[in-house]
Protein backbone atom coordinates (compact mmCIF):
# COMPACT_ATOMS: atom_id res chain seq x y z
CA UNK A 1 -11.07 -138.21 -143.04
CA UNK A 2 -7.96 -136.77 -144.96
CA UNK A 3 -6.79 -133.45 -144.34
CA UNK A 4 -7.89 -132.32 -148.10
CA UNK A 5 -11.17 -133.54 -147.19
CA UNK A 6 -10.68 -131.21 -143.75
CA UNK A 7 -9.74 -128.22 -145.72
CA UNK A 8 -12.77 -128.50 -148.40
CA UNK A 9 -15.39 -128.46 -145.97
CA UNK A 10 -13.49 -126.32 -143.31
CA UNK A 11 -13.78 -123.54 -146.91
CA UNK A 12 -17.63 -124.53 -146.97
CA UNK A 13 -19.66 -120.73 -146.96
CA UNK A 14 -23.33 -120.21 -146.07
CA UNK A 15 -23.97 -119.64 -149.80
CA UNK A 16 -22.62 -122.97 -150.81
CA UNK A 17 -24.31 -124.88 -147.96
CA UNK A 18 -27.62 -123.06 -149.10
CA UNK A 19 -26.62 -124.02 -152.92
CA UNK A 20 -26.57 -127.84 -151.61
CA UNK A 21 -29.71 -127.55 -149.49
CA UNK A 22 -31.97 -126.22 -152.03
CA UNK A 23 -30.32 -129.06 -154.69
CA UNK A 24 -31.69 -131.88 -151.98
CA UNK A 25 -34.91 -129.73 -151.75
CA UNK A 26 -35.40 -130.00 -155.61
CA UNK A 27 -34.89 -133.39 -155.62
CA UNK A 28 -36.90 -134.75 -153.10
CA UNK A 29 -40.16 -132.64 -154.48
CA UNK A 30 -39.17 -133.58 -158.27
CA UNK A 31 -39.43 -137.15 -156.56
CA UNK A 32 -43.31 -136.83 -155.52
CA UNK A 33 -43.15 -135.14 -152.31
CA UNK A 34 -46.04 -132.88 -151.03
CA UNK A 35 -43.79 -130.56 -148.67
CA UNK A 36 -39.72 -131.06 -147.75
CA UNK A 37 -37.26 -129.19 -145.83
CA UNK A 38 -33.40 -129.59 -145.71
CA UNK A 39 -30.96 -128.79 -143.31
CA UNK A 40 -27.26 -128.65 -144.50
CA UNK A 41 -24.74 -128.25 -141.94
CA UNK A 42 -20.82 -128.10 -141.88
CA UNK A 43 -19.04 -128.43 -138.97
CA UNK A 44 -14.89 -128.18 -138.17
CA UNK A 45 -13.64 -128.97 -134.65
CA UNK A 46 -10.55 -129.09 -133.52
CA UNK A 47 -9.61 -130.22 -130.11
CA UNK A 48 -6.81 -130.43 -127.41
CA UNK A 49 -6.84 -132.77 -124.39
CA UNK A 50 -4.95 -132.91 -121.27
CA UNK A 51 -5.12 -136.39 -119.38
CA UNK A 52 -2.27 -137.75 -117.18
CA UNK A 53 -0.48 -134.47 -116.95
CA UNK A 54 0.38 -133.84 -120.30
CA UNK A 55 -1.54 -132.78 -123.25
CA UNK A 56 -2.23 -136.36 -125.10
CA UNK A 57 -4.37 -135.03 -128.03
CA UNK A 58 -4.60 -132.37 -130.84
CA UNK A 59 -7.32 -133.43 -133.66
CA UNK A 60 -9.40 -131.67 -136.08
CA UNK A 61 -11.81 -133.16 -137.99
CA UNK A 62 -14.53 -132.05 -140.01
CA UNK A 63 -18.25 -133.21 -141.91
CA UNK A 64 -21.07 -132.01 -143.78
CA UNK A 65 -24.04 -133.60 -143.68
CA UNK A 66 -27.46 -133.33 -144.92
CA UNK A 67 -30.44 -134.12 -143.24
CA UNK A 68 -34.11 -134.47 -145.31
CA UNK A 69 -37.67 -134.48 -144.24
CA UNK A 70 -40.32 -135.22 -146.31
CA UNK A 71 -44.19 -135.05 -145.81
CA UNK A 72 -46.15 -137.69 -148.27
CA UNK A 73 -49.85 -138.35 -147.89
CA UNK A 74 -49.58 -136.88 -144.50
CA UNK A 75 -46.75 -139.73 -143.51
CA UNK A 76 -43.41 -138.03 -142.28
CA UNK A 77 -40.04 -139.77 -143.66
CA UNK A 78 -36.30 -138.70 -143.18
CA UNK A 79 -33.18 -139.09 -144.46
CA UNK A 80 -29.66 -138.12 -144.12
CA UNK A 81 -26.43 -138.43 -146.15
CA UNK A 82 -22.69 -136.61 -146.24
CA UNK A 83 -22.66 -137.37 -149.82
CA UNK A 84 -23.11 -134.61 -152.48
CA UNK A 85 -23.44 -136.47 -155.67
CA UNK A 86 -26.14 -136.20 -157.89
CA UNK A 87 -26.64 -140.04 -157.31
CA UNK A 88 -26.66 -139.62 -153.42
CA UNK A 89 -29.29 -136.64 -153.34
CA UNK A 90 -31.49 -138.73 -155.46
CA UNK A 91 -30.80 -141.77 -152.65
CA UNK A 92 -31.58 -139.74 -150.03
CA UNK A 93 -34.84 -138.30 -151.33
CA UNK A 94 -36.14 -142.08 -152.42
CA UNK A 95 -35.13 -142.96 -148.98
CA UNK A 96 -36.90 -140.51 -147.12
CA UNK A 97 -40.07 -140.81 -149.33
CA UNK A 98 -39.91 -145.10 -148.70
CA UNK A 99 -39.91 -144.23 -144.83
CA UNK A 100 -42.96 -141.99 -145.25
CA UNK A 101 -45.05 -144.62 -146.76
CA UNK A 102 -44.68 -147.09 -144.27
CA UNK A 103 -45.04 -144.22 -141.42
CA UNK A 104 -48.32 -143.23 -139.65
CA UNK A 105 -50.88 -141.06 -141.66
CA UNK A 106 -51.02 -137.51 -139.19
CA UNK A 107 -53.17 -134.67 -140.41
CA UNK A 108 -51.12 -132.11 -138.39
CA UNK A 109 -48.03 -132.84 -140.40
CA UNK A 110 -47.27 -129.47 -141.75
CA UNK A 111 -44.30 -127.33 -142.49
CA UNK A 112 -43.92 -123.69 -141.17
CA UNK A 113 -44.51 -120.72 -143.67
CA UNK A 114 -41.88 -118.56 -144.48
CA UNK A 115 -41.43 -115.60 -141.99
CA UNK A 116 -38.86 -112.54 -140.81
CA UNK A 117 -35.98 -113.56 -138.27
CA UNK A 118 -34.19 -111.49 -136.59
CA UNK A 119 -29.91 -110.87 -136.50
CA UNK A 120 -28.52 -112.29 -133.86
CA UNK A 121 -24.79 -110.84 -134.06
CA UNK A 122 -21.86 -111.48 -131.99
CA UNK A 123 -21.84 -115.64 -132.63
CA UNK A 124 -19.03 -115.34 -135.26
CA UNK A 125 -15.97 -114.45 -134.62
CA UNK A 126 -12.97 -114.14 -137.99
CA UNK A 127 -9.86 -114.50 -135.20
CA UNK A 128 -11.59 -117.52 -133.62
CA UNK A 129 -12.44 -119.19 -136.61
CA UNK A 130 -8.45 -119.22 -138.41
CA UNK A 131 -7.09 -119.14 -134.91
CA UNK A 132 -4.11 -122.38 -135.36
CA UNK A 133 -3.56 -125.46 -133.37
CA UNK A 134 -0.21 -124.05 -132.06
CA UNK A 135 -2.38 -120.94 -130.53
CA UNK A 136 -5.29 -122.88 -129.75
CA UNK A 137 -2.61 -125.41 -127.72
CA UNK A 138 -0.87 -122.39 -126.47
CA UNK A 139 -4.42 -121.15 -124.87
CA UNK A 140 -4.70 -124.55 -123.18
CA UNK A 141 -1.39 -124.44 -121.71
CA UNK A 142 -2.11 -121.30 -120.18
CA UNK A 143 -5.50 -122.88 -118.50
CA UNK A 144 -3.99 -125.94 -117.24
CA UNK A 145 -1.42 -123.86 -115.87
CA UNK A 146 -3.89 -121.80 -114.22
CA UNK A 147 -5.64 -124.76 -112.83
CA UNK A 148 -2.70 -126.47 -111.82
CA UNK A 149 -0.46 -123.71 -109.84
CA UNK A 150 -1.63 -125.05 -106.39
CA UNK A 151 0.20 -128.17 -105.55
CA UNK A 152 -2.60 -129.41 -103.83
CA UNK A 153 -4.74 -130.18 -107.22
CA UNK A 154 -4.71 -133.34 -109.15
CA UNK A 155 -5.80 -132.25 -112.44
CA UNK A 156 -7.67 -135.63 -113.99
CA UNK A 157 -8.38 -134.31 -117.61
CA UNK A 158 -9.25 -131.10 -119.57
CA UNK A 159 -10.01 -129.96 -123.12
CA UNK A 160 -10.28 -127.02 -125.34
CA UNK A 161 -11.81 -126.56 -128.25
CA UNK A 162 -12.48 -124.65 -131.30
CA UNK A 163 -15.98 -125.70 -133.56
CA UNK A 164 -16.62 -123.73 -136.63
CA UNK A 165 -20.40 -124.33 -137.18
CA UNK A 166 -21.98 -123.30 -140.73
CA UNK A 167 -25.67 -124.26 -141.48
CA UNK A 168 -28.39 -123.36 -144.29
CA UNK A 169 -32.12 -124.31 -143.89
CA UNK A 170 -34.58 -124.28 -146.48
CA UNK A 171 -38.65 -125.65 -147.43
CA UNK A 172 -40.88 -126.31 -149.76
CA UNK A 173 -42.71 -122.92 -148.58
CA UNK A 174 -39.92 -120.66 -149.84
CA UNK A 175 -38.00 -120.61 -145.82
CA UNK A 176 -34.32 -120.20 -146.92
CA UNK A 177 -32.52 -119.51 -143.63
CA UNK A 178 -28.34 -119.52 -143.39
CA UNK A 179 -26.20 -119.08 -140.24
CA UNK A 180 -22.78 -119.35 -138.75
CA UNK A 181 -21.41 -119.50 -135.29
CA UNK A 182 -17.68 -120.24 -133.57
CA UNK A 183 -17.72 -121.25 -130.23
CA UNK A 184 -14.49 -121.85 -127.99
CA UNK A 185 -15.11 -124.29 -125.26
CA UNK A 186 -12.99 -125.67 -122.43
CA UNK A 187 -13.50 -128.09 -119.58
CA UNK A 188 -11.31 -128.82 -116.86
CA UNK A 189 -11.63 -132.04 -113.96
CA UNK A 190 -9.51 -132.53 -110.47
CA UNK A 191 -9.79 -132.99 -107.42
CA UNK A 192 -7.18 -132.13 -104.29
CA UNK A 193 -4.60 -134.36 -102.97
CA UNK A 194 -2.42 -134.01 -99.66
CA UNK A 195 -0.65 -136.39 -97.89
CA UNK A 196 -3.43 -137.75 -95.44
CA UNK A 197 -6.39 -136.69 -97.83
CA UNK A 198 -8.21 -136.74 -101.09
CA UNK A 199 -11.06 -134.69 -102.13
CA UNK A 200 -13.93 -135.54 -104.13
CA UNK A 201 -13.96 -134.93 -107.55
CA UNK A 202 -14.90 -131.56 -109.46
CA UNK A 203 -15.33 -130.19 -112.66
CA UNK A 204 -16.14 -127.35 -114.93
CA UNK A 205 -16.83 -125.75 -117.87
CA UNK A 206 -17.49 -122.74 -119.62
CA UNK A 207 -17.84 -121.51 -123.53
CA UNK A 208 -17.28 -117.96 -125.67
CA UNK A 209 -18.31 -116.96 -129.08
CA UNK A 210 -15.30 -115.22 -129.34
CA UNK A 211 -11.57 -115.55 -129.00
CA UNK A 212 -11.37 -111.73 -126.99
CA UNK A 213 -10.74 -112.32 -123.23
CA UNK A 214 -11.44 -116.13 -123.74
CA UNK A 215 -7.71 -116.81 -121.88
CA UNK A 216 -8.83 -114.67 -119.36
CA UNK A 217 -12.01 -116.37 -119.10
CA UNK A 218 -10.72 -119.55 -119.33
CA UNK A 219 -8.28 -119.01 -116.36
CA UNK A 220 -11.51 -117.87 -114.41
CA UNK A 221 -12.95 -120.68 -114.56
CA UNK A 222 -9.98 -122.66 -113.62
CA UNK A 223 -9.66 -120.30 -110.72
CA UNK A 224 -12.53 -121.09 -109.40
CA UNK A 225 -12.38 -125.04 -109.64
CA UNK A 226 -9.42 -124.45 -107.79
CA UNK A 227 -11.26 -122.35 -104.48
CA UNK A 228 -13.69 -125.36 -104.77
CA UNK A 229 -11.39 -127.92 -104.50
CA UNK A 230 -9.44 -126.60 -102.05
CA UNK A 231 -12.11 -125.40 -99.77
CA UNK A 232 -13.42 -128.92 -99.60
CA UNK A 233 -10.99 -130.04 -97.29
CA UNK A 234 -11.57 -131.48 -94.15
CA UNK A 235 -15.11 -132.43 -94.67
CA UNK A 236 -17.52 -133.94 -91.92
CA UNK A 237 -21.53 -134.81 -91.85
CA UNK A 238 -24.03 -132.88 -90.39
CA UNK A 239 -27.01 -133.90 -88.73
CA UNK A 240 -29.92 -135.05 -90.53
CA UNK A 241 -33.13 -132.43 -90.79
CA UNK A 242 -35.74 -131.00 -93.05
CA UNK A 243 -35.49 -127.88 -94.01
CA UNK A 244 -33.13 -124.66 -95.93
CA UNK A 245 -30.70 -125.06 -98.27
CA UNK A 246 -29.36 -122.89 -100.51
CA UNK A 247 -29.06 -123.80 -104.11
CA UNK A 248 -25.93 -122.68 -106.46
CA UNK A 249 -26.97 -121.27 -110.46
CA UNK A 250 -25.48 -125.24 -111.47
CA UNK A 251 -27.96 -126.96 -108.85
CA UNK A 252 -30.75 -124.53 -109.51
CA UNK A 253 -30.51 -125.32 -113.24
CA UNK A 254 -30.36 -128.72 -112.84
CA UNK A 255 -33.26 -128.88 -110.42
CA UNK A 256 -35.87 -126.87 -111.91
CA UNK A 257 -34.91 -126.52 -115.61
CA UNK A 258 -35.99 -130.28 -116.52
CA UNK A 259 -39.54 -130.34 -115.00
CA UNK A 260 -39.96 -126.38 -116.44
CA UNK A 261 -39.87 -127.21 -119.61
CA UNK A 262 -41.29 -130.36 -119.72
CA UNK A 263 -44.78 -129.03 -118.50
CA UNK A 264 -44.64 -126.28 -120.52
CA UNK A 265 -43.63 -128.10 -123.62
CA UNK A 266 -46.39 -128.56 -126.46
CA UNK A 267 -45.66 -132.00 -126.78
CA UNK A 268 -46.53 -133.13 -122.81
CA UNK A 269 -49.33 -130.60 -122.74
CA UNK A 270 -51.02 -131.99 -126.55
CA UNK A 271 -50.59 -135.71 -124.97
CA UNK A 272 -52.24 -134.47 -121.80
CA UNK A 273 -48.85 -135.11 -119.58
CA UNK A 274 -48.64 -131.96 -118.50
CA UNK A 275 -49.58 -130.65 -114.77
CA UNK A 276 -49.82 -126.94 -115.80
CA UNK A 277 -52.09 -127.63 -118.90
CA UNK A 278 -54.89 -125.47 -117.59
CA UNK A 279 -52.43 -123.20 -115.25
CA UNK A 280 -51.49 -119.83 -117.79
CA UNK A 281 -52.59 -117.27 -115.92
CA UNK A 282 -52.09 -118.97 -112.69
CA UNK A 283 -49.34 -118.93 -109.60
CA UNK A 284 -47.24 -122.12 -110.27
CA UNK A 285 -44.32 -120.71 -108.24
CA UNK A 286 -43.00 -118.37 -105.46
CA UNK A 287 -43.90 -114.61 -106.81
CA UNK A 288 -40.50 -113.95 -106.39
CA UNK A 289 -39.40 -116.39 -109.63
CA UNK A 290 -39.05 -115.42 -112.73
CA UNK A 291 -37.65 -117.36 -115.49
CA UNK A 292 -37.64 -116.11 -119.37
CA UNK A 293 -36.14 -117.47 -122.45
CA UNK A 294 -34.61 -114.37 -123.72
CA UNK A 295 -33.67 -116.43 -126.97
CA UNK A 296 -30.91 -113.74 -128.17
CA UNK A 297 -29.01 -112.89 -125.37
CA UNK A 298 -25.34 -114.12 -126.83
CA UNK A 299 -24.22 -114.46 -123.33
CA UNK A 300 -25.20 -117.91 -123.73
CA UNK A 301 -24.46 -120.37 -125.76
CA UNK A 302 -28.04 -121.31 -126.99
CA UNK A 303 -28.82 -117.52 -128.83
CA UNK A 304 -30.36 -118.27 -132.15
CA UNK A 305 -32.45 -116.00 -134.68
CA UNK A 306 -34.12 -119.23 -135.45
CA UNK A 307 -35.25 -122.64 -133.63
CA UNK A 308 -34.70 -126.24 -135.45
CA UNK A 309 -37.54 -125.70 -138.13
CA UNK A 310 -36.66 -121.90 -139.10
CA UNK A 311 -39.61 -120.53 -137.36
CA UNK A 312 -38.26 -117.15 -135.51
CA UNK A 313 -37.16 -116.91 -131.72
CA UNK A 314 -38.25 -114.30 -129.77
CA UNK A 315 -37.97 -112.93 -126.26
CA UNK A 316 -40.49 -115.64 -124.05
CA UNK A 317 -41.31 -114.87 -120.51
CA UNK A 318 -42.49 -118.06 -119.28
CA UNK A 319 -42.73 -117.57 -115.58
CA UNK A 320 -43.34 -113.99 -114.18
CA UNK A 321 -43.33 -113.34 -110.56
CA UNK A 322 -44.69 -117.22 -110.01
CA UNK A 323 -47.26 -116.68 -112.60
CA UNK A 324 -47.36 -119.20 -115.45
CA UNK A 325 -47.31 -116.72 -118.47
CA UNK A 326 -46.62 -119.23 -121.83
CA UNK A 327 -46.62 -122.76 -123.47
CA UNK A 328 -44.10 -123.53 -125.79
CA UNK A 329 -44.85 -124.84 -129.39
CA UNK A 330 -43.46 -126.47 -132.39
CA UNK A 331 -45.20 -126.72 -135.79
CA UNK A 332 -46.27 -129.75 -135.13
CA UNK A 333 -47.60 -129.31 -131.64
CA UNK A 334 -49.04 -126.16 -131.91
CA UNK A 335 -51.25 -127.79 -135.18
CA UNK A 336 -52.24 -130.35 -132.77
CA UNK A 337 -53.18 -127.73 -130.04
CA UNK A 338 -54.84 -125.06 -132.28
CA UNK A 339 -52.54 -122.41 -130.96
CA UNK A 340 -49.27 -121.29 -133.08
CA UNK A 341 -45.89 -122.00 -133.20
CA UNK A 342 -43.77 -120.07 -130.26
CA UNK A 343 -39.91 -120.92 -131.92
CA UNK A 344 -39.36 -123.97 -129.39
CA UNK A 345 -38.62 -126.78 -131.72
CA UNK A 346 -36.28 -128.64 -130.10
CA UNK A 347 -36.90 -126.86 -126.68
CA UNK A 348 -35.94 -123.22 -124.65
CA UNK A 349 -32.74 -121.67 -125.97
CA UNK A 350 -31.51 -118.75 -123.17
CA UNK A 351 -32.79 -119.40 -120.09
CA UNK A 352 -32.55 -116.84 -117.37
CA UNK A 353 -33.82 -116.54 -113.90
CA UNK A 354 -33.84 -113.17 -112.67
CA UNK A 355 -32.23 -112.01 -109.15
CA UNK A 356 -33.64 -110.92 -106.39
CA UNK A 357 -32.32 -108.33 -103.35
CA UNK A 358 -29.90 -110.25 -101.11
CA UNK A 359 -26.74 -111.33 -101.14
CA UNK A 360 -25.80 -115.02 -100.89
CA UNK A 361 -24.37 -114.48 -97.50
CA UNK A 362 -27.63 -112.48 -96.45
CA UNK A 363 -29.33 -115.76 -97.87
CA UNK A 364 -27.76 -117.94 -95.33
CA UNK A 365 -28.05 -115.66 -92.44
CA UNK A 366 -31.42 -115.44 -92.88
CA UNK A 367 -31.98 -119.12 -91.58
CA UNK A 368 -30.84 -120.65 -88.07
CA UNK A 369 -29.40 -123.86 -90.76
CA UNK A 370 -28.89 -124.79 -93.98
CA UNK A 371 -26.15 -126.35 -96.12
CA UNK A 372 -25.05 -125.00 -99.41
CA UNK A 373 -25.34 -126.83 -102.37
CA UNK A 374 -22.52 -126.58 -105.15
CA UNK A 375 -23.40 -129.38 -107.44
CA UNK A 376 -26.09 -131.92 -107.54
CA UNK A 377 -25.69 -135.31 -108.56
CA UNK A 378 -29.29 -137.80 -108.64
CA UNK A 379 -32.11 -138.19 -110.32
CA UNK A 380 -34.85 -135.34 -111.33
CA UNK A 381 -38.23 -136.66 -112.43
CA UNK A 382 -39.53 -134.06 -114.49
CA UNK A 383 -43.11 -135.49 -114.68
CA UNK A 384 -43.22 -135.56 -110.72
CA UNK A 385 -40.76 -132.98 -109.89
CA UNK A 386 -39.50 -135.81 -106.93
CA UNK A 387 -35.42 -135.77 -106.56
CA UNK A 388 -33.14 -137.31 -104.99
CA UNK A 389 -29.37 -137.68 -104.70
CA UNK A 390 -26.19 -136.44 -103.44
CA UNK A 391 -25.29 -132.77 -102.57
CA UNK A 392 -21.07 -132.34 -103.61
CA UNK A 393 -18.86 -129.93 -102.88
CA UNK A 394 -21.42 -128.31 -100.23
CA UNK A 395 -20.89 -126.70 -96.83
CA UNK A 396 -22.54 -126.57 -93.48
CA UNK A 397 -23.70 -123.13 -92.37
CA UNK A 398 -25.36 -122.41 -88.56
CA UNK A 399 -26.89 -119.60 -87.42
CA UNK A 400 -25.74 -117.69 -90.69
CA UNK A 401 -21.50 -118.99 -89.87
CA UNK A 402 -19.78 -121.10 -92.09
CA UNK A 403 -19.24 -124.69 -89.76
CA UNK A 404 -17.24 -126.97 -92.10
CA UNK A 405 -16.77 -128.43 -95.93
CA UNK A 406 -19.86 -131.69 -96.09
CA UNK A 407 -19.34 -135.08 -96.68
CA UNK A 408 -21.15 -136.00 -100.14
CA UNK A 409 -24.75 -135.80 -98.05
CA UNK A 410 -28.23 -137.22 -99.68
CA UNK A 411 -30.64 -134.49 -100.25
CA UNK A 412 -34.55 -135.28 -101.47
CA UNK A 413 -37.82 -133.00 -102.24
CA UNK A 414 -40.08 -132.51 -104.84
CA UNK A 415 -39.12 -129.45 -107.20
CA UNK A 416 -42.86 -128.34 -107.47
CA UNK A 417 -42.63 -128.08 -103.59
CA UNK A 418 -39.54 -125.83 -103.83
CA UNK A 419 -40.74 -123.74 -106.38
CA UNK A 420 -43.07 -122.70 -103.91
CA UNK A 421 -41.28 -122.57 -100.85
CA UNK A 422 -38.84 -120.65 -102.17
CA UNK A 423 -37.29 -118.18 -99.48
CA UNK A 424 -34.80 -115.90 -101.10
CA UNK A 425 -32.67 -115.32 -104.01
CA UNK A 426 -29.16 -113.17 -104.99
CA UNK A 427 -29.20 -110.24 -106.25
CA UNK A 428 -26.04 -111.52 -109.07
CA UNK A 429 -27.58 -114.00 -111.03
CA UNK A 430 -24.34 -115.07 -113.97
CA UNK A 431 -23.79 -117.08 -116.66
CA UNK A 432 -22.99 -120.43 -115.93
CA UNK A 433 -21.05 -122.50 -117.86
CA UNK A 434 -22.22 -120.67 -121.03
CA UNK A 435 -25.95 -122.61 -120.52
CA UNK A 436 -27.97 -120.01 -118.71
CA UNK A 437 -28.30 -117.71 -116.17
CA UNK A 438 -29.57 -118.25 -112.47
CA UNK A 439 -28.69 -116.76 -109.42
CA UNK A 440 -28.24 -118.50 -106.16
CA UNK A 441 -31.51 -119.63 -104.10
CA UNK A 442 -32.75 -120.56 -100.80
CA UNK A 443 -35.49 -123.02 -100.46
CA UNK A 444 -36.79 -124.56 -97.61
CA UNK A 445 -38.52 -128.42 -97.15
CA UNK A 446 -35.92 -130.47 -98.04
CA UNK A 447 -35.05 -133.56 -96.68
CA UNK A 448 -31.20 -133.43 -95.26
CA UNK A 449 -29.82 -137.14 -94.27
CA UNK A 450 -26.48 -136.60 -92.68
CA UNK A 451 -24.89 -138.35 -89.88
């Protein structure tokens, strides 16, 4: 893509991305569809890497696209193009409308009605969005210095970047729907080297709307890959055993987010997949969880006025005190469920899991054992809630004392089980890595294989 093309759709608005959705809309009813809806987007990133101790990369690139879905005969078709010709838009709609004959007639094919949203503010920021590559690389600089002061540290790659995100929405049922969002992001991956050891690897990464505080944020984060790394020297195994361990807001997420929202999702509970289909009202978990989808809190990175069809997001508590308090429905699902459309197309947006009264060292005095689990990496069935897989950057506590940094050690347990068997949790949950917030929790029946 040439920089001219950059610059046009970097100057893209709201209103002209609204002007080119409701041109496809026009088209693709003109063309014999019953019901359409259009989704223009323009997007400008630009990124800079470090790999191999130096910073390798500085790109920006840009697109617009549009996407099309069409409803004929009660047969779905879809289309997309980055073209904006009068030729193209009539392409696309013929397209989408050739795909929808040959598709599967479905009654509950429907489109939502038009409805109020609410602001979301706080996702756009004017400084981030003309902040230059020179600053941007500048910002960098000051992160990789932050996570490369200690000697010790290998640094194996990092990036930050800068997207400028612009979309408009619109149906055949009079939805028009604009919105536009910056977002800074930065990752950072190393691991620690002396002369008679390596570490394992480690990585993370964390996101802002805004550019206020995000060098200070950004050197927080590096910070604290840097206590990980270096208090994983001098690992050893522990003995193998079934019982505590205490989960970290990363492990927690990825344990228990996946099955969550798979059995409350409208699509596993309208094809009868789902093992808390008949369980609203009903405990599912320990009655010390909760977990709502606050949907606007801008903390995190997945606040939106509106879900993937324009339907309106709203505060959801899904699990309250370890009772099972909502599904979560589409359009489409809730039509095939007879209940209505919650916001979720496309799935939960901010997740949070609510603290509780101890601190994480009161967590792992409260047990004679348990090792502490940084990050998780295996496999998480959602439909089964079974895991298994390695516990990383993790340490050995005894009788409530820190012992030593762990070996990468196999942990397995069924996430259903620990929901239930849960046995404490913080008092601080945080945002982590700009994709929820969790605190840290203990959980007993695991399966430990150490030495």
């Amino acid at each position: 893509m040439s920089l001219s093309q950059t610059r046009r759709i970097s100057a893209i608005d709201e209103a002209g991305l609204l002007d080119r959705a409701s041109a496809l809309l026009q088209v693709a009813l003109e063309q014999g569809a019953d019901e359409a809806q259009v989704i223009s987007r323009g997007v400008e990133e630009t990124k800079v890497r470090y790999e191999k101790n130096d910073f390798t990369c500085t790109s920006t690139n840009g697109k617009l696209t549009l996407s099309l879905k069409v409803y004929k005969n009660g047969k779905k078709g879809t289309a997309t193009t980055n073209e904006l010709g009068v030729d193209a838009l009539a392409d696309t709609a013929r397209r989408a409308l050739s795909l929808a004959s040959f598709s599967i007639e479905d009654e509950h094919l429907s489109l939502p009605e038009n409805g109020i949203t609410t602001e979301v503010p706080g996702r756009y920021d004017s400084s981030l969005a003309e902040l230059g590559t020179d600053d941007l690389h500048a910002l960098a600089a000051e992160f990789i210095a932050a996570a490369s002061a200690d000697p010790r540290i290998s640094l194996d790659g990092g990036q930050v970047e800068v997207t400028k995100y612009c979309e408009a929405l619109v149906n055949s049922n009079g939805m028009s729907r604009t919105d536009a969002v910056t977002r800074l992001d930065w990752t950072v991956m190393g691991l620690g080297k002396t002369e008679t050891e390596t570490t394992s690897f480690d990585y993370l990464s964390d996101s802002t709307w805004s550019l206020a505080g995000a060098t200070e944020k950004a050197k927080e984060t590096a910070a604290k890959l840097v206590s990980n790394i270096l208090q994983s020297f001098g690992p050893r195994s522990c003995e193998s055993y079934k019982g505590h361990i205490v989960l970290s807001p990363a492990v927690v997420a990825d344990m228990f987010l996946g099955p969550i929202s798979y059995h409350v999702s409208g699509s596993s509970l309208m094809d009868g997949k789902s093992r808390w289909e008949a369980s609203l009202g009903e405990l599912v978990a320990s009655p010390s969880f909760t977990l709502v989808d606050s949907a606007h809190n801008v903390k995190l990175m997945g606040a939106t006025p509106y879900d993937a069809e324009g339907v309106a997001t709203k505060p959801t508590v899904i699990i309250e005190d370890g009772v099972l308090r909502a599904h979560l429905d589409s359009t489409y699902t809730a039509s095939r469920r007879g209940t209505s459309s919650t916001g979720h197309c496309g799935g939960m947006h901010t997740i949070e899991i609510t603290g509780g009264d101890s601190t994480r060292e009161e967590l792992l005095q409260s047990v004679d054992q348990a090792i502490l689990v940084e990050r998780f990496s295996g496999n998480v069935d959602p439909l089964t809630g079974d895991f298994s897989g390695i516990a990383k950057g993790s340490h050995f506590y005894k009788n409530g004392r820190h012992q030593h940094p762990l070996t990468e050690t196999m942990i397995a347990g069924n996430v259903f089980d620990l929901l239930k068997d849960i046995h404490g949790i913080s008092k601080d949950p945080k945002p982590h890595c700009g994709r929820f917030i969790a605190p840290w929790i203990l959980v007993g029946g695991v399966s430990v294989t150490g030495a």
